[in-house]
PDB file of N, CA and C in Angstrom:
ATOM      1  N   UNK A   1      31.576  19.001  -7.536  1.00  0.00           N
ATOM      2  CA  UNK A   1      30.961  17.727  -7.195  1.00  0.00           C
ATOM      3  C   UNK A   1      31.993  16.781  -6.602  1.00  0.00           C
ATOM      4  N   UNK A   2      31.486  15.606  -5.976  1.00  0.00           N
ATOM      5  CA  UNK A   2      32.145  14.909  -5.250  1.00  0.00           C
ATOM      6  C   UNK A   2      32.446  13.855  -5.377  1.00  0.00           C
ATOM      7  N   UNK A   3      33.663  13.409  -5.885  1.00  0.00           N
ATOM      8  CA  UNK A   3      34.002  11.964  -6.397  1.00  0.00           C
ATOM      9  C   UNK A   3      34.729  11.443  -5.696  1.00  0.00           C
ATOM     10  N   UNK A   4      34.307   9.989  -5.677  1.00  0.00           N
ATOM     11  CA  UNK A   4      35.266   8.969  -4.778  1.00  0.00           C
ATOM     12  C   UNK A   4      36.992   8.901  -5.441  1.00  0.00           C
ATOM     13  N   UNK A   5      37.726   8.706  -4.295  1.00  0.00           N
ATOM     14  CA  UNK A   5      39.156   8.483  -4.462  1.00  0.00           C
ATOM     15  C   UNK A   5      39.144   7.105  -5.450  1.00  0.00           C
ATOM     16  N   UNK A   6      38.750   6.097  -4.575  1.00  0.00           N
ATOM     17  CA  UNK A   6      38.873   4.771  -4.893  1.00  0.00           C
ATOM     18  C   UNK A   6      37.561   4.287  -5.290  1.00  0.00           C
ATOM     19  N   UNK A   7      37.388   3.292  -6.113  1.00  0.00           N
ATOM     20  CA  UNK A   7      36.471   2.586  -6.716  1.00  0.00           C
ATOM     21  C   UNK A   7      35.385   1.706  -5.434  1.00  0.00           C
ATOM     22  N   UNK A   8      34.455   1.787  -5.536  1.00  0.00           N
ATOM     23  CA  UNK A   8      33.607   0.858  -4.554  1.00  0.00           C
ATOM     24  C   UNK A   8      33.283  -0.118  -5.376  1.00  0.00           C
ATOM     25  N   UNK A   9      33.566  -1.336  -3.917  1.00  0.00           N
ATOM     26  CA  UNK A   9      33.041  -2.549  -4.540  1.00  0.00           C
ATOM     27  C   UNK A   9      31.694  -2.887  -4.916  1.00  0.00           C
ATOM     28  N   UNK A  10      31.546  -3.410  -6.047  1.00  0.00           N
ATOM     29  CA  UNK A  10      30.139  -4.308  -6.266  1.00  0.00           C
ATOM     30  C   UNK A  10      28.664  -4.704  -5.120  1.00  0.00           C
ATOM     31  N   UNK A  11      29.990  -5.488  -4.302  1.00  0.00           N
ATOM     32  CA  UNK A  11      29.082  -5.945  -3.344  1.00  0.00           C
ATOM     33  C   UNK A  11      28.985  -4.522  -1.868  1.00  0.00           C
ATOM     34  N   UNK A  12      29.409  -3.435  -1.412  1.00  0.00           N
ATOM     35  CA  UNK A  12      28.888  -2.520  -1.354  1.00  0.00           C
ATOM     36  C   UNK A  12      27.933  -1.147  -1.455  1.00  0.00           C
ATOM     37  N   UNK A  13      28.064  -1.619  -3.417  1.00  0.00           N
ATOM     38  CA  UNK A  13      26.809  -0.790  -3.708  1.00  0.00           C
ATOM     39  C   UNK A  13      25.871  -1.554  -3.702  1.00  0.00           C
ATOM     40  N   UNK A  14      25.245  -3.053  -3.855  1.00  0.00           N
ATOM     41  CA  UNK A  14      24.380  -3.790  -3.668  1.00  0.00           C
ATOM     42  C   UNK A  14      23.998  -3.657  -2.730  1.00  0.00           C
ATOM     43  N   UNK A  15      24.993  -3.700  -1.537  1.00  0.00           N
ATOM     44  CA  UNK A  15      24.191  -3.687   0.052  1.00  0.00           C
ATOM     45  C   UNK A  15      23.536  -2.565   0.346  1.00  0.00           C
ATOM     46  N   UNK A  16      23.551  -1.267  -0.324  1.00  0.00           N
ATOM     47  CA  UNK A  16      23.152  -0.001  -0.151  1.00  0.00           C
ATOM     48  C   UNK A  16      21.850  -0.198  -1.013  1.00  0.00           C
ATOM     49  N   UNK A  17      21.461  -0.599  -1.775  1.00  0.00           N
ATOM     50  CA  UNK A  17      20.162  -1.201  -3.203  1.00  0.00           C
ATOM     51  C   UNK A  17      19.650  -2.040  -2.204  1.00  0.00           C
ATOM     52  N   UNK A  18      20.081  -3.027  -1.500  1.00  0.00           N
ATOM     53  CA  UNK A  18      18.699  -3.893  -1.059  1.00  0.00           C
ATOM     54  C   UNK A  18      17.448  -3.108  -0.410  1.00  0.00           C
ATOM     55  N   UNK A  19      17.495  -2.167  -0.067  1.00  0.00           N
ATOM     56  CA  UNK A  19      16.448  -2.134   0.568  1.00  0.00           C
ATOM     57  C   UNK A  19      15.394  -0.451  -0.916  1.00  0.00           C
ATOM     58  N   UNK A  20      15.963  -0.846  -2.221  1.00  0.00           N
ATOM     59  CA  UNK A  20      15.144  -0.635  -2.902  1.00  0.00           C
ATOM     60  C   UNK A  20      14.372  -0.927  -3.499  1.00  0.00           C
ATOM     61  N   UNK A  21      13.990  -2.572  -3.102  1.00  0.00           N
ATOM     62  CA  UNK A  21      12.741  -3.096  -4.076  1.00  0.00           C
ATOM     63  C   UNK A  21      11.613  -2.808  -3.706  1.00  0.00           C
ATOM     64  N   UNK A  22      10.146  -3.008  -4.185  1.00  0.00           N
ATOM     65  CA  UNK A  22       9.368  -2.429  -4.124  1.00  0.00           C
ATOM     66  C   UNK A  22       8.327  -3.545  -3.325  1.00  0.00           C
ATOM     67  N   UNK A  23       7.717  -3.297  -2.745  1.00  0.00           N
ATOM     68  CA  UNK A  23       6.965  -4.080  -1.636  1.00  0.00           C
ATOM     69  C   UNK A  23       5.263  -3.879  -2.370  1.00  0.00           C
ATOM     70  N   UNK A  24       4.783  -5.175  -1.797  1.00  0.00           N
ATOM     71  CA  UNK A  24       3.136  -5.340  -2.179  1.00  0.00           C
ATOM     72  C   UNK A  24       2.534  -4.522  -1.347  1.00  0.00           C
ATOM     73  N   UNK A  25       1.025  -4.026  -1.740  1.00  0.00           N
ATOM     74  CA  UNK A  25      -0.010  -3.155  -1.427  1.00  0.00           C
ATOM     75  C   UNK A  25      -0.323  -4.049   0.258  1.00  0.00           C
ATOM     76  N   UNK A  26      -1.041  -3.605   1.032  1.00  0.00           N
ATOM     77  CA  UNK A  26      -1.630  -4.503   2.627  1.00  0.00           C
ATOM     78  C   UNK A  26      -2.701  -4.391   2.020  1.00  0.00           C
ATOM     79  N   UNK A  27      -3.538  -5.806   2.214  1.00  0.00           N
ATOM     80  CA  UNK A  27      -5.315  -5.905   1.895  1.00  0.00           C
ATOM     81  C   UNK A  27      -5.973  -6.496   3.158  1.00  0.00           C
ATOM     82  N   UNK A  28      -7.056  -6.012   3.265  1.00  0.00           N
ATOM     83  CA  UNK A  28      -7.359  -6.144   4.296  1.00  0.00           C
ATOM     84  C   UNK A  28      -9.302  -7.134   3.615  1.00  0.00           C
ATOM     85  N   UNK A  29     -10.196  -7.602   4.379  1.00  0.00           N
ATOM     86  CA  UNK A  29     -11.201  -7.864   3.905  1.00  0.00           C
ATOM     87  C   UNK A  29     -12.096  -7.191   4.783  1.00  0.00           C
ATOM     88  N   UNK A  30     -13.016  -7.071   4.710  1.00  0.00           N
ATOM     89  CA  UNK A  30     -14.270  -6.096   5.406  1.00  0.00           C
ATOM     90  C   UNK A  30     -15.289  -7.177   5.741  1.00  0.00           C
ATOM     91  N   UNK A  31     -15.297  -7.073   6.952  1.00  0.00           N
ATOM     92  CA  UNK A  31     -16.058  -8.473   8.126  1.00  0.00           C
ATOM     93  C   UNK A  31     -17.658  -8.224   7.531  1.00  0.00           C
ATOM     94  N   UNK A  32     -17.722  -6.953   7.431  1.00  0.00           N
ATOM     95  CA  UNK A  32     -19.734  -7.081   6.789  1.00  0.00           C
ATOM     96  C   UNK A  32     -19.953  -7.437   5.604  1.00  0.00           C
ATOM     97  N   UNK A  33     -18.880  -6.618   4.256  1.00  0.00           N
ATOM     98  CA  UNK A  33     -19.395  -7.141   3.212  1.00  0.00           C
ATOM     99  C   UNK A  33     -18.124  -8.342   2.647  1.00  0.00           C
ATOM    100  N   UNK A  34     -17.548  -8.535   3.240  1.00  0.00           N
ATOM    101  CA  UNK A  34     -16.464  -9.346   2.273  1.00  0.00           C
ATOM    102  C   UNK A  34     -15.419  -8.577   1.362  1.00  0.00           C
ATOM    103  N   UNK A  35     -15.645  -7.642   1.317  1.00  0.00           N
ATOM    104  CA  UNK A  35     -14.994  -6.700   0.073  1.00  0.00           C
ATOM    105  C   UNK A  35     -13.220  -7.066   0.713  1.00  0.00           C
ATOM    106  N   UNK A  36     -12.505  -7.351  -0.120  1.00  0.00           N
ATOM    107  CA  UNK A  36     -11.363  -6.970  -0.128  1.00  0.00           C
ATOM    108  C   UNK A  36     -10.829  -5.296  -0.606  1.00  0.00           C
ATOM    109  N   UNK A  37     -10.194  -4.696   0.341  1.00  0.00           N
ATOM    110  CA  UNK A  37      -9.584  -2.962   0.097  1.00  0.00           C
ATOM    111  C   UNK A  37      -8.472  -3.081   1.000  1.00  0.00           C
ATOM    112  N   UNK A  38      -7.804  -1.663   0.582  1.00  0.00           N
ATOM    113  CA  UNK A  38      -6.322  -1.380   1.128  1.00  0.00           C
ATOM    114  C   UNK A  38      -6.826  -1.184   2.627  1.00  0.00           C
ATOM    115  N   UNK A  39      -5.877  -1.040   3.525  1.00  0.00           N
ATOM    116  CA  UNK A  39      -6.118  -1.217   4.832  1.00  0.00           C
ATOM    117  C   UNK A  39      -6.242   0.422   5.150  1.00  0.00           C
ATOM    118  N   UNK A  40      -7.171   0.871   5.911  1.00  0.00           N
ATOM    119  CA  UNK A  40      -7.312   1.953   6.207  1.00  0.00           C
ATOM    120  C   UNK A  40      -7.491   3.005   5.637  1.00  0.00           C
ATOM    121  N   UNK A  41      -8.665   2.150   3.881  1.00  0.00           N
ATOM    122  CA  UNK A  41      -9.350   2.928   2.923  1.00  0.00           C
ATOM    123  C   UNK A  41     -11.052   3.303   3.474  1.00  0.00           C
ATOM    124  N   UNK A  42     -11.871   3.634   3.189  1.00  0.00           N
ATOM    125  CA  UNK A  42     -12.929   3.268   3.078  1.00  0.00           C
ATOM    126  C   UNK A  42     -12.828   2.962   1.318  1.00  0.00           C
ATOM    127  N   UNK A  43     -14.384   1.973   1.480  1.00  0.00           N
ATOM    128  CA  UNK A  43     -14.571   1.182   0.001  1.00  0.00           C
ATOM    129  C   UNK A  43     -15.842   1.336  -0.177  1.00  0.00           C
ATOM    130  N   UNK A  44     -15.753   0.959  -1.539  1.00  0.00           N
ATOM    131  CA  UNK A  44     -17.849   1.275  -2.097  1.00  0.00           C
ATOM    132  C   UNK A  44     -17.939  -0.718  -1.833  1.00  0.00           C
ATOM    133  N   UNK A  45     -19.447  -0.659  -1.720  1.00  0.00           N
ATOM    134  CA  UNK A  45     -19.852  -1.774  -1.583  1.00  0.00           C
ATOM    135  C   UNK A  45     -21.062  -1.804  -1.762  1.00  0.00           C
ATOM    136  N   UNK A  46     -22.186  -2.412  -3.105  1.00  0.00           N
ATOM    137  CA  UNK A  46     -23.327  -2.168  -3.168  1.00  0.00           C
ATOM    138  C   UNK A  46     -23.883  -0.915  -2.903  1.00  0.00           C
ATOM    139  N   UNK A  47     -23.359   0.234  -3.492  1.00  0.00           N
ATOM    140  CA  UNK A  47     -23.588   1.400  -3.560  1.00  0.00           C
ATOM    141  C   UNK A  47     -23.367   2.399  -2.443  1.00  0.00           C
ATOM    142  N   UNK A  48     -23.267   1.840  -1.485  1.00  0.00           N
ATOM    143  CA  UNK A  48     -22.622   2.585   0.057  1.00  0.00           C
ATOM    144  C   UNK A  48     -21.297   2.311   0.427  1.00  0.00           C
ATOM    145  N   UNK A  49     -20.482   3.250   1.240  1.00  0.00           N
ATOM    146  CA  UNK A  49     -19.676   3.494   1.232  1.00  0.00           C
ATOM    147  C   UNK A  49     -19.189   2.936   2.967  1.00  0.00           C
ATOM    148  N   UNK A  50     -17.946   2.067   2.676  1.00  0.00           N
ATOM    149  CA  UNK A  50     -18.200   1.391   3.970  1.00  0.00           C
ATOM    150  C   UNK A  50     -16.679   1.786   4.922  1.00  0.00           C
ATOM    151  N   UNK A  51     -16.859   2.240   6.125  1.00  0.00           N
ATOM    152  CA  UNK A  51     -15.310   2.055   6.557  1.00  0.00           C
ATOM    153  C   UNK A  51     -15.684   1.362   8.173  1.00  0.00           C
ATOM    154  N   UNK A  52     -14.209   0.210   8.374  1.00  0.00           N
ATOM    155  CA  UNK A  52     -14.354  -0.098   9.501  1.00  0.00           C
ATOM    156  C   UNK A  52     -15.624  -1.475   9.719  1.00  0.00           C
ATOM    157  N   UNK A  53     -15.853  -1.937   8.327  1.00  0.00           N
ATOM    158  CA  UNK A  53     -17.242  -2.545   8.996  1.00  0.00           C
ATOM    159  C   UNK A  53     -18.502  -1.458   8.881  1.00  0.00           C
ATOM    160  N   UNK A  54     -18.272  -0.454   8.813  1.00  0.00           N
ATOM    161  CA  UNK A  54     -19.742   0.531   9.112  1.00  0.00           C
ATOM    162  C   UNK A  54     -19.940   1.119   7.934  1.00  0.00           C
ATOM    163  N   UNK A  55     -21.469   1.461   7.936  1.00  0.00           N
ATOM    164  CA  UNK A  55     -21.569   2.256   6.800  1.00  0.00           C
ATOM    165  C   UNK A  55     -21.736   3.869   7.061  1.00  0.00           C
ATOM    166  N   UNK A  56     -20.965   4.341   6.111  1.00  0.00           N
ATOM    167  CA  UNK A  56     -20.298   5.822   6.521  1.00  0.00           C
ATOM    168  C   UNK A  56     -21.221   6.618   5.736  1.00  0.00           C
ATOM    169  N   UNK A  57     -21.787   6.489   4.136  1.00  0.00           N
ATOM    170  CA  UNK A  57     -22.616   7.302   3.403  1.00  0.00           C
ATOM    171  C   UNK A  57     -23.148   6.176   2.615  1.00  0.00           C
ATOM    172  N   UNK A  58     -24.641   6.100   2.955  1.00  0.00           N
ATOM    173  CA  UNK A  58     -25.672   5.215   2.399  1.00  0.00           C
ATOM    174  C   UNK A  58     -25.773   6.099   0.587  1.00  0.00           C
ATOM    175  N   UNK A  59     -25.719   5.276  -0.118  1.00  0.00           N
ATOM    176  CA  UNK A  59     -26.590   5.514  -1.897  1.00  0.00           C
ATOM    177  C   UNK A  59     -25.057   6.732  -1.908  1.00  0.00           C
ATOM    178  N   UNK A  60     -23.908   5.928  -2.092  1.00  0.00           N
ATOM    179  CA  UNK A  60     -22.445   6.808  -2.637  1.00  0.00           C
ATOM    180  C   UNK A  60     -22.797   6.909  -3.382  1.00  0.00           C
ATOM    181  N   UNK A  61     -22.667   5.987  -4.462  1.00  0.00           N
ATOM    182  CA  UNK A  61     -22.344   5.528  -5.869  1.00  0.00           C
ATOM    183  C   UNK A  61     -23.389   6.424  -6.662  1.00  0.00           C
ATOM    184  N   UNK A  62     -24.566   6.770  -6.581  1.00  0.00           N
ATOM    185  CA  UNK A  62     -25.551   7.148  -7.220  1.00  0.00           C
ATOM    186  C   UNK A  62     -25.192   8.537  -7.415  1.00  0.00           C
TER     187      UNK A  62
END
């Protein structure tokens, strides 16, 4: 295995970590029913199943 000669600084391994925090979900709202969903899900909505604005499969839920 492979170990460093010299010690790394603090603020080197930090700069290598910033870009590990964790980022929020994208929401998008749906222009027919209002529904808030992830962007480029389809979603249930009053029992049908909606993507894009459209309805994709009428009576899902049932």
């Amino acid at each position: 295995m492979a170990h460093p000669k010299r010690r790394h600084s603090t603020t080197r391994r930090d700069k290598r970590r910033t870009h590990d925090s964790l980022t929020g979900k994208q929401l998008a709202t749906d222009p027919t029913t209002g529904e808030v969903h992830l962007f480029h899900r389809a979603h249930v909505s009053e029992g049908n199943l909606f993507y894009k604005g459209r309805v994709i499969i009428e009576n899902y839920a049932s």
